[in-house]
PDB file of N, CA and C in Angstrom:
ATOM      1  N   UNK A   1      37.892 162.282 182.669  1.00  0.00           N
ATOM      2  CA  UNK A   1      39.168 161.998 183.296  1.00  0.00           C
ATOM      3  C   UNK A   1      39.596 160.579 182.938  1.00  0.00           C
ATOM      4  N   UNK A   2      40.895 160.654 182.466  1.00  0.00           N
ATOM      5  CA  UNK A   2      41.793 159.311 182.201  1.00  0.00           C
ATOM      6  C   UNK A   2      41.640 158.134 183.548  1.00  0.00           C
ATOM      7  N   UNK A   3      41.566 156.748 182.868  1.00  0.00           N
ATOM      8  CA  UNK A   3      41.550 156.039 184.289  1.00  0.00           C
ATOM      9  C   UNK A   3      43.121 155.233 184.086  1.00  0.00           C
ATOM     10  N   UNK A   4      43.633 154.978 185.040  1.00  0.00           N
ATOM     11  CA  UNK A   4      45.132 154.423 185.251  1.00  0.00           C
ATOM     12  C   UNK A   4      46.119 155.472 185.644  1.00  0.00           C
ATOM     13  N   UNK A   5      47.397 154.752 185.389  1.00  0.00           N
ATOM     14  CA  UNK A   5      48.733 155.209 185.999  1.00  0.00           C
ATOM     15  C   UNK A   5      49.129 157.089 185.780  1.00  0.00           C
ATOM     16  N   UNK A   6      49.656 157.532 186.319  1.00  0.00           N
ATOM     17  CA  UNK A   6      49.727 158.833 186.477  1.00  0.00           C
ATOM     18  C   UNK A   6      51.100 158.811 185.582  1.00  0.00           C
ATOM     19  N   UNK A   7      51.379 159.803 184.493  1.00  0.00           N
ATOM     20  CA  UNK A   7      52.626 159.286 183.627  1.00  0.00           C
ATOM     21  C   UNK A   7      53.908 159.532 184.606  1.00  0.00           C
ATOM     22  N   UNK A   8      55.087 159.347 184.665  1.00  0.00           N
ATOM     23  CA  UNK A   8      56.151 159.674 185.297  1.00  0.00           C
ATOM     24  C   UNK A   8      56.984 160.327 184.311  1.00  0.00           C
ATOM     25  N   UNK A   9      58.143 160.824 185.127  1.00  0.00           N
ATOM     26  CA  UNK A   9      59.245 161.662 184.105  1.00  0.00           C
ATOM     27  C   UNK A   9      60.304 160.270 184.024  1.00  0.00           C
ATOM     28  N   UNK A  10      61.007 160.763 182.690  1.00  0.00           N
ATOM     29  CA  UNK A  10      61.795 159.454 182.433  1.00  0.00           C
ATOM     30  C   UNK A  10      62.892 159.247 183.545  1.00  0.00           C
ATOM     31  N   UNK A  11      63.466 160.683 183.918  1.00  0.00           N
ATOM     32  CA  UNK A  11      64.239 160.568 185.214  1.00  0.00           C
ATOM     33  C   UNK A  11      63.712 159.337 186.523  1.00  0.00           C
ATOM     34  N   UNK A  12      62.401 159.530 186.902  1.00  0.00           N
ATOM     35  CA  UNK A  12      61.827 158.748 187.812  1.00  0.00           C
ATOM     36  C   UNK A  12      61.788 157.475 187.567  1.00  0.00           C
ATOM     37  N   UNK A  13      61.207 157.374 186.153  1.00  0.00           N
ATOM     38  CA  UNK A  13      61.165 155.708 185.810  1.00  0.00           C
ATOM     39  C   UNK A  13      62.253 155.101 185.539  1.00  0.00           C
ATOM     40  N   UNK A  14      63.882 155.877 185.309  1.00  0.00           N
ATOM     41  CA  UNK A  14      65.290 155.287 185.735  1.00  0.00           C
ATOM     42  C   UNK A  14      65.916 154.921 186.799  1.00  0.00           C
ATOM     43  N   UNK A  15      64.902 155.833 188.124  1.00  0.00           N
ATOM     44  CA  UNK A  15      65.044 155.662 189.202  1.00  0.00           C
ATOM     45  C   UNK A  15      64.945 154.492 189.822  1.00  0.00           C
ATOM     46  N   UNK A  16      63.453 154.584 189.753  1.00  0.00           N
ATOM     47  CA  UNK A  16      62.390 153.232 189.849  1.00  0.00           C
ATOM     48  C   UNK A  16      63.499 151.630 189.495  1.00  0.00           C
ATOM     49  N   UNK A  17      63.653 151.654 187.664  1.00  0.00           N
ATOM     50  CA  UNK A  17      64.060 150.546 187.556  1.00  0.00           C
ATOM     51  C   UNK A  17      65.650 150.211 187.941  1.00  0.00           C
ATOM     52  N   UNK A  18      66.356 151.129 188.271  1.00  0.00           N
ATOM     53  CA  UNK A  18      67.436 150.525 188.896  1.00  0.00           C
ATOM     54  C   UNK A  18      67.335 150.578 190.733  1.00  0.00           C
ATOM     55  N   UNK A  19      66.491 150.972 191.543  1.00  0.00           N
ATOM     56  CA  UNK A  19      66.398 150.282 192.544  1.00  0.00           C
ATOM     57  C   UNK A  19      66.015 149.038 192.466  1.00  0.00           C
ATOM     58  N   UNK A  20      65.023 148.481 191.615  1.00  0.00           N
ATOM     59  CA  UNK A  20      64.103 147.782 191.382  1.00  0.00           C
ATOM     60  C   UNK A  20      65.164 146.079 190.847  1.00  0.00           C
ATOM     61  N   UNK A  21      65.962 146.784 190.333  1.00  0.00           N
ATOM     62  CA  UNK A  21      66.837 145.313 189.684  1.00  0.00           C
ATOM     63  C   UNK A  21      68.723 146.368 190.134  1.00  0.00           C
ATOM     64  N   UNK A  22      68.547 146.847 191.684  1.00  0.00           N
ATOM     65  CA  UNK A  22      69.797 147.075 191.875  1.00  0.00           C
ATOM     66  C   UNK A  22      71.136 146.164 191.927  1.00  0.00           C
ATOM     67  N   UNK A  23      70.341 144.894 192.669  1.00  0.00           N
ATOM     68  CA  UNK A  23      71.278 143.503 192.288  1.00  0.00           C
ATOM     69  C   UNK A  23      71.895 142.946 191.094  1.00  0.00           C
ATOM     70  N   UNK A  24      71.067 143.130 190.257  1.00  0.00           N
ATOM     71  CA  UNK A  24      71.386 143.023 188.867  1.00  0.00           C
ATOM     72  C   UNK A  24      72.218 143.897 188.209  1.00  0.00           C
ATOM     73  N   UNK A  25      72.135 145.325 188.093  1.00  0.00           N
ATOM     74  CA  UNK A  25      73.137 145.789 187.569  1.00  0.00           C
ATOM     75  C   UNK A  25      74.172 146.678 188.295  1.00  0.00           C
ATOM     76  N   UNK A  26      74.826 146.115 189.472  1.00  0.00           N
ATOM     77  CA  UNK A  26      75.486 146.183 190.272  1.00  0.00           C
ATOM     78  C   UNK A  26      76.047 144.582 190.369  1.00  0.00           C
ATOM     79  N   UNK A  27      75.950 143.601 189.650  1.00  0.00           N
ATOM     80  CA  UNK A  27      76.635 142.632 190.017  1.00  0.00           C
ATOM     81  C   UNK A  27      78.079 142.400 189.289  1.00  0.00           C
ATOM     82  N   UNK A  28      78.557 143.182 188.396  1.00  0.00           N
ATOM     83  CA  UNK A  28      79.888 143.441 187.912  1.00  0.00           C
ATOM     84  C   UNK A  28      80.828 143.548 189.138  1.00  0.00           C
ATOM     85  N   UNK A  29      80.129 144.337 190.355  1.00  0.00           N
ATOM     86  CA  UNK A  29      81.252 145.012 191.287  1.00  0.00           C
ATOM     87  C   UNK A  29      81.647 143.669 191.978  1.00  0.00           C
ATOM     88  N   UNK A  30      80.384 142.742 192.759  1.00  0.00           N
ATOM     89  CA  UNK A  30      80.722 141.339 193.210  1.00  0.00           C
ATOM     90  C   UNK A  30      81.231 139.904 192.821  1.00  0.00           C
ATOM     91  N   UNK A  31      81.138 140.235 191.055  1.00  0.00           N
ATOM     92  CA  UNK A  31      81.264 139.093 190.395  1.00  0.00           C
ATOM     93  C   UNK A  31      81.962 139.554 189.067  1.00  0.00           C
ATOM     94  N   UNK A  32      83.368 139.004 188.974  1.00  0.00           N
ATOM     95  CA  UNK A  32      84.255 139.582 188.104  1.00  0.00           C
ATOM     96  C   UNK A  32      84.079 138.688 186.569  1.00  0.00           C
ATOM     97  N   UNK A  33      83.192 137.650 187.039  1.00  0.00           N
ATOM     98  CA  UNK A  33      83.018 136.998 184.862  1.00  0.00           C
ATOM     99  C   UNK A  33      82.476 137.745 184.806  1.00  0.00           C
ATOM    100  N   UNK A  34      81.478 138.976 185.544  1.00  0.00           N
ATOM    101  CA  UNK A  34      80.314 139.405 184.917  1.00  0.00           C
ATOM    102  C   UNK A  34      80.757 141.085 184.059  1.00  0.00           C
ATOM    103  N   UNK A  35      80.802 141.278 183.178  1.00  0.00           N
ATOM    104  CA  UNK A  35      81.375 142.501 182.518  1.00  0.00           C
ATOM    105  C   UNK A  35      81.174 143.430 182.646  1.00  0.00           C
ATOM    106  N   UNK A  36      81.499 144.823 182.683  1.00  0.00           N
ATOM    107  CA  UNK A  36      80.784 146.082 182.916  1.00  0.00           C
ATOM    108  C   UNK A  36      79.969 146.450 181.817  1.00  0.00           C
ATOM    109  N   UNK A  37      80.121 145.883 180.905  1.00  0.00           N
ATOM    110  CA  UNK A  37      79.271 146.423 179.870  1.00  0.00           C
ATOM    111  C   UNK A  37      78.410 145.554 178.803  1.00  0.00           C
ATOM    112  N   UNK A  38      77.422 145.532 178.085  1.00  0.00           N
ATOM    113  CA  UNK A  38      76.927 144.363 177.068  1.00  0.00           C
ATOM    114  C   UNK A  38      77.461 144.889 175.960  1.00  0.00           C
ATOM    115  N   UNK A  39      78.517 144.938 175.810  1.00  0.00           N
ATOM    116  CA  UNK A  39      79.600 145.352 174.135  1.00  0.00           C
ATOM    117  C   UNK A  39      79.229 143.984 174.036  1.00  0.00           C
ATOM    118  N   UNK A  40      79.890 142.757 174.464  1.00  0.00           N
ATOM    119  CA  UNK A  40      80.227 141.582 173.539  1.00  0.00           C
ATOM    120  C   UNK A  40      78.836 141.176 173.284  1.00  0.00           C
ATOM    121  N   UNK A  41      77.619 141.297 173.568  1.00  0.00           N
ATOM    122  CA  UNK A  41      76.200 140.708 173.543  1.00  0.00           C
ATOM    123  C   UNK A  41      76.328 141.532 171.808  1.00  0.00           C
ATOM    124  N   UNK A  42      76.280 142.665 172.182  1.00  0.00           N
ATOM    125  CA  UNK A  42      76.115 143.917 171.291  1.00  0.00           C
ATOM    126  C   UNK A  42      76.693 143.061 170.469  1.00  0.00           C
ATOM    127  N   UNK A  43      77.740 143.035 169.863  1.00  0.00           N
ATOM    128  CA  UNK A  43      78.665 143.030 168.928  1.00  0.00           C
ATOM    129  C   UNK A  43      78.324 141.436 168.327  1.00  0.00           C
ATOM    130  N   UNK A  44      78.083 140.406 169.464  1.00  0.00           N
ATOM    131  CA  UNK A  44      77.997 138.868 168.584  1.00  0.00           C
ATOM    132  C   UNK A  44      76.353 139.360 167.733  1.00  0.00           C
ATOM    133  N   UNK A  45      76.013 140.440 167.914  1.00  0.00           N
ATOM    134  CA  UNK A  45      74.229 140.098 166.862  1.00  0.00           C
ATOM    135  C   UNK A  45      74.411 141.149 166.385  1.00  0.00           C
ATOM    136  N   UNK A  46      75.327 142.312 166.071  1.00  0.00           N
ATOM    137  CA  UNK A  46      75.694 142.633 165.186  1.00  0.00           C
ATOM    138  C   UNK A  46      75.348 142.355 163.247  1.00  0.00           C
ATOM    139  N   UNK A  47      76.637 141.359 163.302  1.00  0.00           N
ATOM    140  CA  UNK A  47      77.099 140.644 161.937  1.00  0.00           C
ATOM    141  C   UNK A  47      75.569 140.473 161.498  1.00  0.00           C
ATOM    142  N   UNK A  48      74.848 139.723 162.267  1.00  0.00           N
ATOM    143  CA  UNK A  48      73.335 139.102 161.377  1.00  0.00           C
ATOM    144  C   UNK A  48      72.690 139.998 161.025  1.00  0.00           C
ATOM    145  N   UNK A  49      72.711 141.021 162.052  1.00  0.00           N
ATOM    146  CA  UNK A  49      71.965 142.228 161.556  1.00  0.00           C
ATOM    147  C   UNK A  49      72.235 143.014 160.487  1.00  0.00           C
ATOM    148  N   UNK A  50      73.411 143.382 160.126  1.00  0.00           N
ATOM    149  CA  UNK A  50      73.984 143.887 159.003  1.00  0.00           C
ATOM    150  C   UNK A  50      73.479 143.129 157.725  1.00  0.00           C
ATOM    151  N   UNK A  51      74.368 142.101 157.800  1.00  0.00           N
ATOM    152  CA  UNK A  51      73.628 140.567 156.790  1.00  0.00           C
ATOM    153  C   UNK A  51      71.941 141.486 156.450  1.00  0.00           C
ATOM    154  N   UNK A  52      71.223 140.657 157.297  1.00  0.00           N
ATOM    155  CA  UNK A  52      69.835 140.931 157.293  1.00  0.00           C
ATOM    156  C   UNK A  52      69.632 142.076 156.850  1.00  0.00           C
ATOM    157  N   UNK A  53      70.452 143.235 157.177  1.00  0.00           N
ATOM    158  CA  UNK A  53      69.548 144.761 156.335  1.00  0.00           C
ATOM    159  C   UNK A  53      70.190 144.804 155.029  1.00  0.00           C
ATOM    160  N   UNK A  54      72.030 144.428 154.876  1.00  0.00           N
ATOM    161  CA  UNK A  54      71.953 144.807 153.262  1.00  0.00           C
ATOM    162  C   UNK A  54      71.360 143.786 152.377  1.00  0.00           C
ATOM    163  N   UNK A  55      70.951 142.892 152.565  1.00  0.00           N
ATOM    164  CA  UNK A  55      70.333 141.730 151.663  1.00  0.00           C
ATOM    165  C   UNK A  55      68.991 141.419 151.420  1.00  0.00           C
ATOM    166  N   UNK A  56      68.341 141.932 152.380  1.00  0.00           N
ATOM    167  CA  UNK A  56      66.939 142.374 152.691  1.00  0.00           C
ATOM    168  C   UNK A  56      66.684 141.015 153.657  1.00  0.00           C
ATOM    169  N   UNK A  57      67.315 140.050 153.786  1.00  0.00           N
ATOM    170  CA  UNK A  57      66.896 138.913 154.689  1.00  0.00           C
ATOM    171  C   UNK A  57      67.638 137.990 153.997  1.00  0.00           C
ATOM    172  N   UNK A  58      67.596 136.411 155.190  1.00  0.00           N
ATOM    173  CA  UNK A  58      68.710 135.393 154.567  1.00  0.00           C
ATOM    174  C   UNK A  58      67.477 134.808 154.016  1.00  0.00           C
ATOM    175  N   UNK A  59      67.533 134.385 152.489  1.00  0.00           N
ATOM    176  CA  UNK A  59      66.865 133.170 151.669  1.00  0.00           C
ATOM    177  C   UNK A  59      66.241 132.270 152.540  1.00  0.00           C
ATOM    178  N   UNK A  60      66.557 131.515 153.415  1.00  0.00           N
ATOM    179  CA  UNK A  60      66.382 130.397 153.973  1.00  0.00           C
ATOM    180  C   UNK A  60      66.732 130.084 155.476  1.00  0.00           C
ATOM    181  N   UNK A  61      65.663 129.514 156.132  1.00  0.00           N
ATOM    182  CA  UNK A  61      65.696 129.191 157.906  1.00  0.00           C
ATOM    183  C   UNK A  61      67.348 129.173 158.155  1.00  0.00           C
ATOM    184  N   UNK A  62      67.468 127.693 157.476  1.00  0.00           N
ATOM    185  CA  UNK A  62      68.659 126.837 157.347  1.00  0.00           C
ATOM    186  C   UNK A  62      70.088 127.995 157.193  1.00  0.00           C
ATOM    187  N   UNK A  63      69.823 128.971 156.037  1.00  0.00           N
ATOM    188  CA  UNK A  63      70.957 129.374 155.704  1.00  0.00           C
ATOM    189  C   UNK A  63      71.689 130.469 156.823  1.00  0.00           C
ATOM    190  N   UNK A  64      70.488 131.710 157.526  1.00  0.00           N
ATOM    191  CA  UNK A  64      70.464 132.051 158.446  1.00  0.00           C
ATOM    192  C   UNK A  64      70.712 131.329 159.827  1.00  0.00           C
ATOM    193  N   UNK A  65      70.584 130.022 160.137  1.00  0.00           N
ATOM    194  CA  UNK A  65      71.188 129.252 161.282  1.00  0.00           C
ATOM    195  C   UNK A  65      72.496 129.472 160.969  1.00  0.00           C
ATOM    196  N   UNK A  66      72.913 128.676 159.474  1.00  0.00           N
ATOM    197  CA  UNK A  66      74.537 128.322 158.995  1.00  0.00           C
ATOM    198  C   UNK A  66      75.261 129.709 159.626  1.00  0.00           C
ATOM    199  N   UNK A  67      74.773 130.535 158.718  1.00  0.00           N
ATOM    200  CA  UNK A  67      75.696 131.489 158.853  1.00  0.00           C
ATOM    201  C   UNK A  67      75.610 131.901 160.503  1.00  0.00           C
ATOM    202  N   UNK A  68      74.962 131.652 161.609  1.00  0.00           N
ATOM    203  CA  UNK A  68      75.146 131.832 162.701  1.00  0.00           C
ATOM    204  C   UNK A  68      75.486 131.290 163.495  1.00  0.00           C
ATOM    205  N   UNK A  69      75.866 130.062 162.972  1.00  0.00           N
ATOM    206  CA  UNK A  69      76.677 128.923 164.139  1.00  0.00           C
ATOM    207  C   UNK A  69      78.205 129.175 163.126  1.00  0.00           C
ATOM    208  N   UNK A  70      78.355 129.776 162.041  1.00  0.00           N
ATOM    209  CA  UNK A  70      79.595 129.933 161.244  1.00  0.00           C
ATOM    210  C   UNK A  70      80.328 131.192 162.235  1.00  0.00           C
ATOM    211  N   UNK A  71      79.449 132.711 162.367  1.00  0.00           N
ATOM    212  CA  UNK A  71      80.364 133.840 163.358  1.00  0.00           C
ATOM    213  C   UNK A  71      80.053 133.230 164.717  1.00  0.00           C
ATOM    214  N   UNK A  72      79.385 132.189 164.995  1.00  0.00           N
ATOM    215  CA  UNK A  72      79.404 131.868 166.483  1.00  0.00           C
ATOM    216  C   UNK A  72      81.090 131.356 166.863  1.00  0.00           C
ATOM    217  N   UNK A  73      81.327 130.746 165.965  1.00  0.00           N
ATOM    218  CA  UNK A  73      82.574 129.883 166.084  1.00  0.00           C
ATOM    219  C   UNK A  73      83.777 130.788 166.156  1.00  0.00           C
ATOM    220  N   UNK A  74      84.091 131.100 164.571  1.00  0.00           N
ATOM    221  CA  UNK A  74      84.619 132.489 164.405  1.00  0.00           C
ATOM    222  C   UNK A  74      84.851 133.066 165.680  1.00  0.00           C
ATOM    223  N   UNK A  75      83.851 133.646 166.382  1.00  0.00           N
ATOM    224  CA  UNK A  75      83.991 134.676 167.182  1.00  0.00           C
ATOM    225  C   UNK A  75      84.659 133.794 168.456  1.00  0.00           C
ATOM    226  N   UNK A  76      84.138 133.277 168.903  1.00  0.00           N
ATOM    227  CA  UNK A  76      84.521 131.744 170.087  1.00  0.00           C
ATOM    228  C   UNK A  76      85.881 131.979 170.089  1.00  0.00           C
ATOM    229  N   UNK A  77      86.625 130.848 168.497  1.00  0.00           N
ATOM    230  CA  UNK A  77      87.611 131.165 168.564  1.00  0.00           C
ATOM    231  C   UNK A  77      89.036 132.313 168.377  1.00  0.00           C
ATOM    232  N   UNK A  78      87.895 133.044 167.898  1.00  0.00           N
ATOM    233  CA  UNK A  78      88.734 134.490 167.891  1.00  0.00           C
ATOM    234  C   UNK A  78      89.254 135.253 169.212  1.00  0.00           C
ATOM    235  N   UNK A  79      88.332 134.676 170.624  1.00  0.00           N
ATOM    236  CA  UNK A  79      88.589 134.833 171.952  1.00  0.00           C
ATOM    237  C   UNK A  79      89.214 134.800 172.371  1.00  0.00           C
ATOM    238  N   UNK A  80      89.352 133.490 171.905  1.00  0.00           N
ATOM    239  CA  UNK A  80      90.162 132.272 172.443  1.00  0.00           C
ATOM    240  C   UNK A  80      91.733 132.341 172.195  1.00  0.00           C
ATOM    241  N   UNK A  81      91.544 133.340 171.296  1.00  0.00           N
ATOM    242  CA  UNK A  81      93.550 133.791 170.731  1.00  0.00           C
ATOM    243  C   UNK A  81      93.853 133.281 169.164  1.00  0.00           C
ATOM    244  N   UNK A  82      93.274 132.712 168.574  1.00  0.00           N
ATOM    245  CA  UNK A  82      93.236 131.939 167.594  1.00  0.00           C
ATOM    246  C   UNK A  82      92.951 132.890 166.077  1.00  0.00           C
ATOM    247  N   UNK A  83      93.837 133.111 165.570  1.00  0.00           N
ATOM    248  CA  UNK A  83      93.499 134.116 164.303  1.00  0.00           C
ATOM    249  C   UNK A  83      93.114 133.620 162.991  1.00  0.00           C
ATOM    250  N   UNK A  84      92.252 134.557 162.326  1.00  0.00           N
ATOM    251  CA  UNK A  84      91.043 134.154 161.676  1.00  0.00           C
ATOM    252  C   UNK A  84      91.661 133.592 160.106  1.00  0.00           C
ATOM    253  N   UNK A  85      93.017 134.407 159.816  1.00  0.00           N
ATOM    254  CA  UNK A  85      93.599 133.729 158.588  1.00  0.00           C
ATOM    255  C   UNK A  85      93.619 132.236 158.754  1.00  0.00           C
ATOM    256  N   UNK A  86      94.659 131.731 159.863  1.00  0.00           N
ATOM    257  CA  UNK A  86      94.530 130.743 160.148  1.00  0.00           C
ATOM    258  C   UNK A  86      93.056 129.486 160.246  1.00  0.00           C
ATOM    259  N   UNK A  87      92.420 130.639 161.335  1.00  0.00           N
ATOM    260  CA  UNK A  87      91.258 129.589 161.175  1.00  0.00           C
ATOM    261  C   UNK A  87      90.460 129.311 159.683  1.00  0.00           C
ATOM    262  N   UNK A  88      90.163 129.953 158.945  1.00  0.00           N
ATOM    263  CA  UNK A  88      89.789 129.503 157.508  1.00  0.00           C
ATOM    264  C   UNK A  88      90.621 129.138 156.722  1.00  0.00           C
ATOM    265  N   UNK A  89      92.138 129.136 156.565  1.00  0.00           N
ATOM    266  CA  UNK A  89      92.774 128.291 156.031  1.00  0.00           C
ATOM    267  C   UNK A  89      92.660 127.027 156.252  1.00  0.00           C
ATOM    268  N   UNK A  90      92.683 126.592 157.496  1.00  0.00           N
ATOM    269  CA  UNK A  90      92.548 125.175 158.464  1.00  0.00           C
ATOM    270  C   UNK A  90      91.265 124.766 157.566  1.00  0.00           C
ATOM    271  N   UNK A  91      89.956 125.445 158.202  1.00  0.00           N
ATOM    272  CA  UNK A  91      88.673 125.104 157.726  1.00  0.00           C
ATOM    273  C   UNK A  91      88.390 124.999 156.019  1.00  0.00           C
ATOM    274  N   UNK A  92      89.369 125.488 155.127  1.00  0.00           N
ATOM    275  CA  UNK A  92      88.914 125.024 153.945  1.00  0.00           C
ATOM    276  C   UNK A  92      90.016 123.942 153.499  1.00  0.00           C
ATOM    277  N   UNK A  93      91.040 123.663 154.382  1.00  0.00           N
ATOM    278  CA  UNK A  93      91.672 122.745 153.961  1.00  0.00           C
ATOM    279  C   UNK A  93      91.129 121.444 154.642  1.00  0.00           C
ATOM    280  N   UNK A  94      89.681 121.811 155.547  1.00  0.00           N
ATOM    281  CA  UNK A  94      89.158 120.421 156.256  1.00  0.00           C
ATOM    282  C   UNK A  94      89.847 120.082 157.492  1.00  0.00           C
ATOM    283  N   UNK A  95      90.493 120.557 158.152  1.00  0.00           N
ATOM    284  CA  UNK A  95      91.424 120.753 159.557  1.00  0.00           C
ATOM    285  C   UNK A  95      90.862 121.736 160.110  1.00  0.00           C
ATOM    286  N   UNK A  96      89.934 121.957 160.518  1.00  0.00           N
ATOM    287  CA  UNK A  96      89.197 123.002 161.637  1.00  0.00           C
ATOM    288  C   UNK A  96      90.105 122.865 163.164  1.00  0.00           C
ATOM    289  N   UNK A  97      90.097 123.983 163.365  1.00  0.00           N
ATOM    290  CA  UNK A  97      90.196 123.613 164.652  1.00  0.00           C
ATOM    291  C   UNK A  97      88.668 123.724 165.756  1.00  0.00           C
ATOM    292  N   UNK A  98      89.127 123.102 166.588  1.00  0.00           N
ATOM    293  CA  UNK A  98      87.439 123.136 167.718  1.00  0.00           C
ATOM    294  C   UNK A  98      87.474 124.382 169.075  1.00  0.00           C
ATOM    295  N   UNK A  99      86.517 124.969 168.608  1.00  0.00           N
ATOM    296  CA  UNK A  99      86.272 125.846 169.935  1.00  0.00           C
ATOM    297  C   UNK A  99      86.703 124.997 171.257  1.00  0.00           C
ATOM    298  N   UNK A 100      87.486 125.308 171.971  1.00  0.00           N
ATOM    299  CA  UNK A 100      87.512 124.638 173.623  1.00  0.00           C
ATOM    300  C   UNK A 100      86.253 124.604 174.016  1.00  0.00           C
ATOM    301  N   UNK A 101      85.936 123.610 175.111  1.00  0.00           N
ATOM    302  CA  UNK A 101      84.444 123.167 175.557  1.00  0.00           C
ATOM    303  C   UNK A 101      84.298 124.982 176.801  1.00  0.00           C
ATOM    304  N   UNK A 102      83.244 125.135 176.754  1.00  0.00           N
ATOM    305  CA  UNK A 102      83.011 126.298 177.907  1.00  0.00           C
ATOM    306  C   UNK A 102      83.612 126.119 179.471  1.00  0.00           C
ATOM    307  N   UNK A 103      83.478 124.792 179.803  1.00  0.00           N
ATOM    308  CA  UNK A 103      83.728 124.154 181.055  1.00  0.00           C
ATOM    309  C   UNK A 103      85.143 124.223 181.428  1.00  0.00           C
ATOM    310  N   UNK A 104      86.132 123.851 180.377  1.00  0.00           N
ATOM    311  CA  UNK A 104      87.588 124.194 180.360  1.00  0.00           C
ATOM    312  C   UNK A 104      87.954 125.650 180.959  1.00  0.00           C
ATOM    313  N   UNK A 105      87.083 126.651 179.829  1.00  0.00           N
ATOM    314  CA  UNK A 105      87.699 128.200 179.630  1.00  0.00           C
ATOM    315  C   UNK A 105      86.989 128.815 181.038  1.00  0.00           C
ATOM    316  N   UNK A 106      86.126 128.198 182.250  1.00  0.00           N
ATOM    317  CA  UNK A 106      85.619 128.938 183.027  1.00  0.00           C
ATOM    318  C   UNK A 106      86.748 128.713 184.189  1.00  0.00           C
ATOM    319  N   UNK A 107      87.540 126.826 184.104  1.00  0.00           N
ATOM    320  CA  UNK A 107      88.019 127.071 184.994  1.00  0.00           C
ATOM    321  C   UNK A 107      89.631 127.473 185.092  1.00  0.00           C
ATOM    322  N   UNK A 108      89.621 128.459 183.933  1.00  0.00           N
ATOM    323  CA  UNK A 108      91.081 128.732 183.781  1.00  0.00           C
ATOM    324  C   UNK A 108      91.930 129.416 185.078  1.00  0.00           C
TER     325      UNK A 108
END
């Protein structure tokens, strides 16, 4: 005879973990920054991932940071209302514009 946990059905162990962290994913209903869904989590690690599978990996630590503080921004200001022709025109003419600080956009 097996020693330990008795297996559960996956039904039960869905059970289990949302009593278990009911606060947590029930806090959309009390707290409106908080989103109903992880699309935008989803979607900002996306891009690297793609990157990473058709290329087989980025060359270099460094180059893989670049390019992730590059769609960090991108995406920031793409939020923010700011369109992307624009923003790389700006940025290769050396006129970037700057993401707004976080502190601004919370207390809009």
């Amino acid at each position: 005879m097996k020693a330990g946990r008795v297996k559960q059905s996956v039904a039960f162990n869905l059970l289990q973990r949302l009593r278990r962290y009911a606060d947590a994913v029930l806090l959309f209903v009390s707290d409106l920054a908080v989103p109903f869904t992880n699309n935008c989590g989803e979607h900002a690690i996306r891009m690297p991932k793609v990157k990473q599978e058709i290329s087989g990996s980025f060359r270099t630590l460094l180059g893989a940071q670049n390019f992730c503080v590059i769609r960090s921004c991108l995406d920031t200001l793409r939020k923010q209302g700011h369109g992307m022709l624009a923003l790389l025109q700006r940025a290769s003419a050396r006129n970037p514009i700057q993401p707004a600080p976080a502190e601004k956009l919370h207390n809009r």
